[in-house]
Protein backbone atom coordinates (compact mmCIF):
# COMPACT_ATOMS: atom_id res chain seq x y z
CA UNK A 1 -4.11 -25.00 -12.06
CA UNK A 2 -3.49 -28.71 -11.16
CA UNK A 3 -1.53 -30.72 -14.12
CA UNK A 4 -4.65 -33.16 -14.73
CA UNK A 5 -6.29 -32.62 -18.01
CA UNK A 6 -9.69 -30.98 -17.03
CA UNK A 7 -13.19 -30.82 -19.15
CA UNK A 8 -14.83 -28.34 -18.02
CA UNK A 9 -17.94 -29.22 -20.01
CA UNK A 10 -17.89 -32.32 -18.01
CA UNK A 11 -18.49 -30.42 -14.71
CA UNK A 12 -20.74 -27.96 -16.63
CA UNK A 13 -22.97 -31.01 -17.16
CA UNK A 14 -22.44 -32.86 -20.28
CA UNK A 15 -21.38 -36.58 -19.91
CA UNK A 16 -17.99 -36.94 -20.67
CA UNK A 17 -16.43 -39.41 -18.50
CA UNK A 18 -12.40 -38.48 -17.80
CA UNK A 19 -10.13 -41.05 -19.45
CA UNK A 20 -8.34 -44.05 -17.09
CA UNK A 21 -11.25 -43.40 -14.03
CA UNK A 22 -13.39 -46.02 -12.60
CA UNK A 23 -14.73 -45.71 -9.37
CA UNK A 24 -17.63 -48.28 -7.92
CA UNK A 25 -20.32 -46.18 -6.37
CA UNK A 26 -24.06 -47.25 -6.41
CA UNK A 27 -26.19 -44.82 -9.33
CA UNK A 28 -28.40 -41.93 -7.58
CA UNK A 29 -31.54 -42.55 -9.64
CA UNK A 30 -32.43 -39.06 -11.75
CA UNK A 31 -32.38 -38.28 -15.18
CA UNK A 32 -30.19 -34.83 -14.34
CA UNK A 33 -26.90 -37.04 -13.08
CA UNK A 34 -26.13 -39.90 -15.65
CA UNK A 35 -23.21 -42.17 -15.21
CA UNK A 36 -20.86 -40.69 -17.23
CA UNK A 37 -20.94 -37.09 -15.27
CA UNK A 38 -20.95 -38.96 -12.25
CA UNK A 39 -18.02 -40.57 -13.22
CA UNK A 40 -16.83 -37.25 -14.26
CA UNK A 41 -17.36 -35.27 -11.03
CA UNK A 42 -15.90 -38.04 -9.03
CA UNK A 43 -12.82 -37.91 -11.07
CA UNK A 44 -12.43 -34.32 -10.19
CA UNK A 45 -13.37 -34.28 -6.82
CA UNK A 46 -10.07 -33.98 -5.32
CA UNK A 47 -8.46 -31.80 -7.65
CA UNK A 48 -6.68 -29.34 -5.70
CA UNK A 49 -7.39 -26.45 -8.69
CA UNK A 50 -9.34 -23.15 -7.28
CA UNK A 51 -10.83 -22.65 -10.64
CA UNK A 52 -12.05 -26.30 -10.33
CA UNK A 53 -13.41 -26.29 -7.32
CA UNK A 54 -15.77 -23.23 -8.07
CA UNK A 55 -16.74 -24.98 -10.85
CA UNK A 56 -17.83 -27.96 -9.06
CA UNK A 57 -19.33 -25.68 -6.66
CA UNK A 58 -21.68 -24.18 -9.06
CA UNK A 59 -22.55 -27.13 -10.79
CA UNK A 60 -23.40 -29.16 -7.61
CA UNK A 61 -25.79 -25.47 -6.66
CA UNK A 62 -26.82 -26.22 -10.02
CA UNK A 63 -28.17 -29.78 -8.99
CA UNK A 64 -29.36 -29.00 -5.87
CA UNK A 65 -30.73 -32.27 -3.68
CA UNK A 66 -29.23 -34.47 -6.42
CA UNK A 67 -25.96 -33.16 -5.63
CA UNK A 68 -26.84 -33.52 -2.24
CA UNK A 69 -27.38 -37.27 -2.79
CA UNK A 70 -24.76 -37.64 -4.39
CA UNK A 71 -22.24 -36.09 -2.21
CA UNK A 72 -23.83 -38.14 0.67
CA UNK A 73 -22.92 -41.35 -1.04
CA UNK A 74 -19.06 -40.06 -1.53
CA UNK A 75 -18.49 -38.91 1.80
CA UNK A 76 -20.02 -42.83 3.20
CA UNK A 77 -17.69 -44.39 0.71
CA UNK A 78 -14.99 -46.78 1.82
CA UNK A 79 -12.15 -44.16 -0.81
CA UNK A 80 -11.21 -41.81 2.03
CA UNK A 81 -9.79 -39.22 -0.42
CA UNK A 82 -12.63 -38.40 -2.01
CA UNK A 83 -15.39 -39.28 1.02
CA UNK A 84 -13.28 -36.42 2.89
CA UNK A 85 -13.56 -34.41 -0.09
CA UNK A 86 -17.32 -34.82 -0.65
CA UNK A 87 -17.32 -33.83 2.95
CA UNK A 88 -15.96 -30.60 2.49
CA UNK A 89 -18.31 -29.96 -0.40
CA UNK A 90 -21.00 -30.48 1.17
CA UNK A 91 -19.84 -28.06 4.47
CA UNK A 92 -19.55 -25.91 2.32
CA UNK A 93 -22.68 -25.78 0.66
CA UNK A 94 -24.40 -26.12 3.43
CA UNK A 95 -26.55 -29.18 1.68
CA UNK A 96 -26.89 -30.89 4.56
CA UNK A 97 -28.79 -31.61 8.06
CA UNK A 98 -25.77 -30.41 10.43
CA UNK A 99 -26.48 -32.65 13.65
CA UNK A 100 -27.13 -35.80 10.90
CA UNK A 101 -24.30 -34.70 9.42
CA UNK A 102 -21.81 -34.47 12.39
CA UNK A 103 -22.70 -38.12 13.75
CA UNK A 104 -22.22 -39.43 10.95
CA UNK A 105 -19.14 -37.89 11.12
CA UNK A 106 -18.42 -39.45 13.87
CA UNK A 107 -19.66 -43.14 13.18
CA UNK A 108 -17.19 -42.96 9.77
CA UNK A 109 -14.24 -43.32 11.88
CA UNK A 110 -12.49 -40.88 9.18
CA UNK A 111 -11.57 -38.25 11.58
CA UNK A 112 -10.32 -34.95 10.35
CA UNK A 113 -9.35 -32.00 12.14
CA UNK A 114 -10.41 -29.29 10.21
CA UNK A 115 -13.58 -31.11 8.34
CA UNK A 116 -14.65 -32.15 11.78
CA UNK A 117 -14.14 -28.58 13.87
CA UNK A 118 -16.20 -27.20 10.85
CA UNK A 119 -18.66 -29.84 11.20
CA UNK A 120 -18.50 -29.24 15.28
CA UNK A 121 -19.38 -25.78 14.48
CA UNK A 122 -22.15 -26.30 11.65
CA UNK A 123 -24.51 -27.83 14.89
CA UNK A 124 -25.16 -24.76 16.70
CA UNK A 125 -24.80 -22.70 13.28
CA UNK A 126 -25.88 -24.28 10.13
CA UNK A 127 -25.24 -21.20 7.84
CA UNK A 128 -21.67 -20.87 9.03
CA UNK A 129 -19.55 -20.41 5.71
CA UNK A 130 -17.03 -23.10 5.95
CA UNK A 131 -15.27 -21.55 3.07
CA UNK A 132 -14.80 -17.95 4.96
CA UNK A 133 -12.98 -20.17 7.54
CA UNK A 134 -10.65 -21.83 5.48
CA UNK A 135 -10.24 -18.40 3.53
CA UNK A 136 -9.12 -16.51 6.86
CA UNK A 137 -6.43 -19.27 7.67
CA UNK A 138 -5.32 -19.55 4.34
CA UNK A 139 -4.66 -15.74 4.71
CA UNK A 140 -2.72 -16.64 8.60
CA UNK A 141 -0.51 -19.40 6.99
CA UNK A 142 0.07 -17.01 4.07
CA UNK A 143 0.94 -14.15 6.19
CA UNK A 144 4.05 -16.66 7.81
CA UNK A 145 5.22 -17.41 4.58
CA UNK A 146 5.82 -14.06 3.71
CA UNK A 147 7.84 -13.96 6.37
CA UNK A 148 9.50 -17.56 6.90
CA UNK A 149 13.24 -17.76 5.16
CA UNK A 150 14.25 -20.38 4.93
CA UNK A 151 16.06 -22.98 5.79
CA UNK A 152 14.47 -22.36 8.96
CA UNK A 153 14.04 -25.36 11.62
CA UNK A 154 10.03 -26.11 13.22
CA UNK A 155 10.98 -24.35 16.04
CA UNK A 156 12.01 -21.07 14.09
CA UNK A 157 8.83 -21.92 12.07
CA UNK A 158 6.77 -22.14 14.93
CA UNK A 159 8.15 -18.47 16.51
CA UNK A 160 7.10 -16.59 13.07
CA UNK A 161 3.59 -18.31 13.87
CA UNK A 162 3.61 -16.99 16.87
CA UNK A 163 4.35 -13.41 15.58
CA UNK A 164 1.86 -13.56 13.21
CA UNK A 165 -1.26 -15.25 14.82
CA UNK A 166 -0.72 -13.37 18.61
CA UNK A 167 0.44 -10.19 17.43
CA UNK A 168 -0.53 -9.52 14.40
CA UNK A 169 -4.17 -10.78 14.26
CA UNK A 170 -4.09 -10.56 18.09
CA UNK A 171 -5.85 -14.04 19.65
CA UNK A 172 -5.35 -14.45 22.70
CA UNK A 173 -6.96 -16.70 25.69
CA UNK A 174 -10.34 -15.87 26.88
CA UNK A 175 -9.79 -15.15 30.05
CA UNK A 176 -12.06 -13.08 31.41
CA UNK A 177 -15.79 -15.55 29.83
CA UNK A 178 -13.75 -18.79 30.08
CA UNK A 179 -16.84 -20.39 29.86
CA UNK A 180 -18.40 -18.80 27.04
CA UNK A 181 -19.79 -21.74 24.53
CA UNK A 182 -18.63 -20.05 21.69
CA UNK A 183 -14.54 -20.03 22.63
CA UNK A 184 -15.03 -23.47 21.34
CA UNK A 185 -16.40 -23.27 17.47
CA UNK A 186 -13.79 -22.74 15.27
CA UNK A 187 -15.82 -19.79 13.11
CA UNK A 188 -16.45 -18.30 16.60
CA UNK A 189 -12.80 -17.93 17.31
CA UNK A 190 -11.57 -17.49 14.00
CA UNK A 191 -13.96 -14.35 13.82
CA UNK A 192 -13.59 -13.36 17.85
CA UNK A 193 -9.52 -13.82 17.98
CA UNK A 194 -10.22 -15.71 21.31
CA UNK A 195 -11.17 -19.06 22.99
CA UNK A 196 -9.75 -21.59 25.32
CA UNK A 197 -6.62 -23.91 25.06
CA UNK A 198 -8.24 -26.06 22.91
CA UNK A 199 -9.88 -24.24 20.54
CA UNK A 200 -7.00 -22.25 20.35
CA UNK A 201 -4.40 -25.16 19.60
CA UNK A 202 -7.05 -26.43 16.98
CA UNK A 203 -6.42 -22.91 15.33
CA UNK A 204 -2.48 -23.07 15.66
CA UNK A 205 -2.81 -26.69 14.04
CA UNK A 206 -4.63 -25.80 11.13
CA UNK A 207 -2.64 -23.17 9.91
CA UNK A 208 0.66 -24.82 11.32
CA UNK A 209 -0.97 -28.04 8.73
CA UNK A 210 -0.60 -25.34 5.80
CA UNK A 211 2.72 -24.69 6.06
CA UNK A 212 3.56 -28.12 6.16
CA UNK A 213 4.83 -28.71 9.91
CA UNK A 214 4.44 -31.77 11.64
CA UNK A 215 2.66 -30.76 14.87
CA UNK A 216 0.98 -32.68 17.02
CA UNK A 217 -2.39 -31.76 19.62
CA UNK A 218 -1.72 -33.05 23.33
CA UNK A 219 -4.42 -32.95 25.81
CA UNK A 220 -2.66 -32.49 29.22
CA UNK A 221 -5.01 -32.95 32.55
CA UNK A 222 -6.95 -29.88 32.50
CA UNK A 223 -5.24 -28.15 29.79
CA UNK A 224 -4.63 -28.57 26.22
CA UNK A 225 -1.42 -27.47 24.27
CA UNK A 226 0.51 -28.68 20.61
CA UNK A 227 3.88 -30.42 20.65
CA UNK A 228 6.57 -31.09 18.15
CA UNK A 229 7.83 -34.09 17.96
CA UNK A 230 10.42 -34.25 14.97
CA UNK A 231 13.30 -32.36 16.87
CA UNK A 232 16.29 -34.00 18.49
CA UNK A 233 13.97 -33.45 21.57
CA UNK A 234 10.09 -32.50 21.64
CA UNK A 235 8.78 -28.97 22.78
CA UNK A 236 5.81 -27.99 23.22
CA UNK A 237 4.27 -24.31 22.42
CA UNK A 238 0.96 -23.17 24.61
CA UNK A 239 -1.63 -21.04 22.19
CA UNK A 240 -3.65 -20.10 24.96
CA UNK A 241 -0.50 -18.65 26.15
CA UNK A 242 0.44 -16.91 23.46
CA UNK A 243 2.26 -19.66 22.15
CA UNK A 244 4.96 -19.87 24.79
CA UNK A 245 7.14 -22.32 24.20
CA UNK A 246 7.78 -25.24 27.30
CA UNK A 247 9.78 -28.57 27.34
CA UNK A 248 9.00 -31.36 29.14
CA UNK A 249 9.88 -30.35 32.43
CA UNK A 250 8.01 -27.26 32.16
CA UNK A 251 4.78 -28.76 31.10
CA UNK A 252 5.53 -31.15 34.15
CA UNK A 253 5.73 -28.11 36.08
CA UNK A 254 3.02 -26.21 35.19
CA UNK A 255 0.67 -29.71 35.57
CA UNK A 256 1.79 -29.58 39.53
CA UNK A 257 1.25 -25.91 39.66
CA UNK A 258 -2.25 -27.76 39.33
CA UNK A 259 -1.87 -29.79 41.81
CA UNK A 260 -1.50 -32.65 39.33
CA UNK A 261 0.74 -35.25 39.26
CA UNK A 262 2.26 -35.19 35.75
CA UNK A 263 3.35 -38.85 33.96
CA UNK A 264 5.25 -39.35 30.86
CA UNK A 265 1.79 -40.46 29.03
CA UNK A 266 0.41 -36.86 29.32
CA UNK A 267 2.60 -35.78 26.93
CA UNK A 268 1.59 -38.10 24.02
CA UNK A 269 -0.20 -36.89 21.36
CA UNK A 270 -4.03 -36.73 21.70
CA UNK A 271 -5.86 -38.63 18.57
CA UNK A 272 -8.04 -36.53 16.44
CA UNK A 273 -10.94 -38.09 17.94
CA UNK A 274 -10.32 -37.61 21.23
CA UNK A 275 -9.29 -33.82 20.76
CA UNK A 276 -13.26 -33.54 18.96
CA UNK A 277 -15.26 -35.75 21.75
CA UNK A 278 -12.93 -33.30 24.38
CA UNK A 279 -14.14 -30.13 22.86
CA UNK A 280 -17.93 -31.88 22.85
CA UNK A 281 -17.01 -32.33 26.75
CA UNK A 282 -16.28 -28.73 27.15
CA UNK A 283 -19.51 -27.65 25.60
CA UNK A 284 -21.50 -29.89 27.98
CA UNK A 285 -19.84 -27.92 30.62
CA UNK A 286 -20.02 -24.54 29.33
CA UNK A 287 -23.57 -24.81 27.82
CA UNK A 288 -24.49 -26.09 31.29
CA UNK A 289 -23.32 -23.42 33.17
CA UNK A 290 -24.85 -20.71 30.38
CA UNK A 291 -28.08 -22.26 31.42
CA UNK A 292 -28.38 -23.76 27.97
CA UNK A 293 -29.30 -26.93 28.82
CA UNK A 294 -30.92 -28.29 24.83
CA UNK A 295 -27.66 -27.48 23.69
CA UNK A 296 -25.70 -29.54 26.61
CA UNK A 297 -27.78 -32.29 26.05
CA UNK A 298 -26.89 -32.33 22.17
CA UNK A 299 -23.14 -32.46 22.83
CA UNK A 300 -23.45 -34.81 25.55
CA UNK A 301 -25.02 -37.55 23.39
CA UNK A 302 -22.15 -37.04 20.72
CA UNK A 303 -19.66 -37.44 23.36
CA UNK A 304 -21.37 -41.04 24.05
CA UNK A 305 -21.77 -41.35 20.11
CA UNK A 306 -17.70 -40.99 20.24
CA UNK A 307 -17.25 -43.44 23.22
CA UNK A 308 -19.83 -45.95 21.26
CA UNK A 309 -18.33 -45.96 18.58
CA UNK A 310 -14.70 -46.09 19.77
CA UNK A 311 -15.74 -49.38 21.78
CA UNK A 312 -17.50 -50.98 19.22
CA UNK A 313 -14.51 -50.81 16.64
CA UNK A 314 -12.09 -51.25 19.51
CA UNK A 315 -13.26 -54.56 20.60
CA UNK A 316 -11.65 -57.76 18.92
């Protein structure tokens, strides 16, 4: 339980507004949400507490499209906090219109790993349980910490994570169906143990988040691996190689095994957004060459709803 004073009978529907709050969000018109439990559910939106969150849960089930609404609202907001939060609530209860939901995603310019992968995932499967996801790498980071002692350095860190997510719940690269759409939804390869380099690193990023390390995803030319960044000097570990780990010059290497010619800039950290449109890219690929062409189509126009969108808020 988080240290902020909680009222349950708040969340449970009466109008009792927490003390100190005041947050500036347009009313959702019906006589089942009044201001005051508005005010109330905002101001325990973000509360980390498990026992608050299923409470929330219920009473935004409870609600049904009025929670809906409302949720909406949050997660269009200009307080990032809780619009990332109202995300998640809504993912998970699946309250939503998935493909709506993911461009606006995209259009917010809030980008998320996790809440967007889920999101990514919710358009070809709108009943996914986004919850069940975040249970299972909950359970992966928890699993490290078990066996983490510390004072142990990232790289140490990252070896035990390595142990745990290869060998112990046994993903691995896909390489026999490389091109199989579904090595690149996060619930897919959470649930399959396998994807591509991508995917993969998305997994090794998540649960790498959990345990508090500062890694970074870094799109190379035709592959895609995670670096860190914080040591004296940066390494970089490969997922879809079972998290080997390379330094620069091997990564150099291995681009003009290739037949690339590597530069300094491939080694930069990819931005969030540009590790989502990528994985759209890869779907318009794969979907194309599974003959699923409704589906290629679909990721194709959020790739250009990415590259709109970065342009628009790029330009001076």
């Amino acid at each position: 339980m988080s240290g902020r004073a909680v009222n349950f009978r708040a969340i449970a529907g009466f109008p009792v507004a927490p003390p100190g709050k005041s947050f500036s969000l347009r009313r959702v018109e019906n006589d089942f949400l009044s201001v005051a439990e508005r005010d109330a559910l905002l101001g325990l939106l973000d509360d980390p507490s498990p026992a608050v969150r299923r409470a929330l849960c219920a009473r935004f089930r409870g609600l049904g499209p009025v929670a809906a609404a409302f949720l909406q609202e949050v997660s269009r907001g200009s307080h990032r906090v809780l619009a990332r939060e109202a995300a998640r609530f809504l993912d998970e209860l699946n309250f939503t219109d998935p493909v709506g939901d993911f461009r606006t995603f995209i259009r917010s310019l809030h980008y998320e790993l996790e809440s967007g992968a889920l999101l990514l995932a919710r358009t070809v499967a709108p009943q996914l349980d986004a919850a069940a996801c975040r249970r299972q790498l909950d359970a992966i980071a928890e699993r490290c910490r078990e066996l983490i002692v510390e004072p142990s350095g990232t790289r140490e860190k990252c070896r035990i994570m390595n142990r745990v997510l290869f060998h112990e719940w046994g993903f691995h690269g896909n390489t026999e169906h490389y091109t199989d759409p579904r090595n690149s939804f996060l619930d897919q390869v959470l649930e399959r143990r396998t994807g591509i380099p991508l995917s993969l690193s998305v997994v090794y990023l998540l649960v790498a988040e959990r345990l508090g390390l500062e890694l970074e995803p870094v799109g190379l030319p035709g592959h895609f691996i995670v670096g860190c960044f914080t040591d004296d000097l940066p390494f970089f570990i490969d997922p879809f190689d079972r998290g080997v780990f390379r330094d620069a010059e091997e990564v150099f290497e291995l681009l003009r095994a290739n037949q690339l010619v590597p530069k300094t800039s491939d080694l930069a950290p990819t931005p969030i957004r540009e590790v989502l449109c990528r994985s759209c890219r890869n779907l318009v690929n794969h979907c194309t060459a599974a003959g699923e062409m409704e589906r290629a189509r679909l990721f194709a126009s959020f790739v250009e709803e990415f590259e709109v969108t970065y342009q628009r808020h790029a330009e001076p």
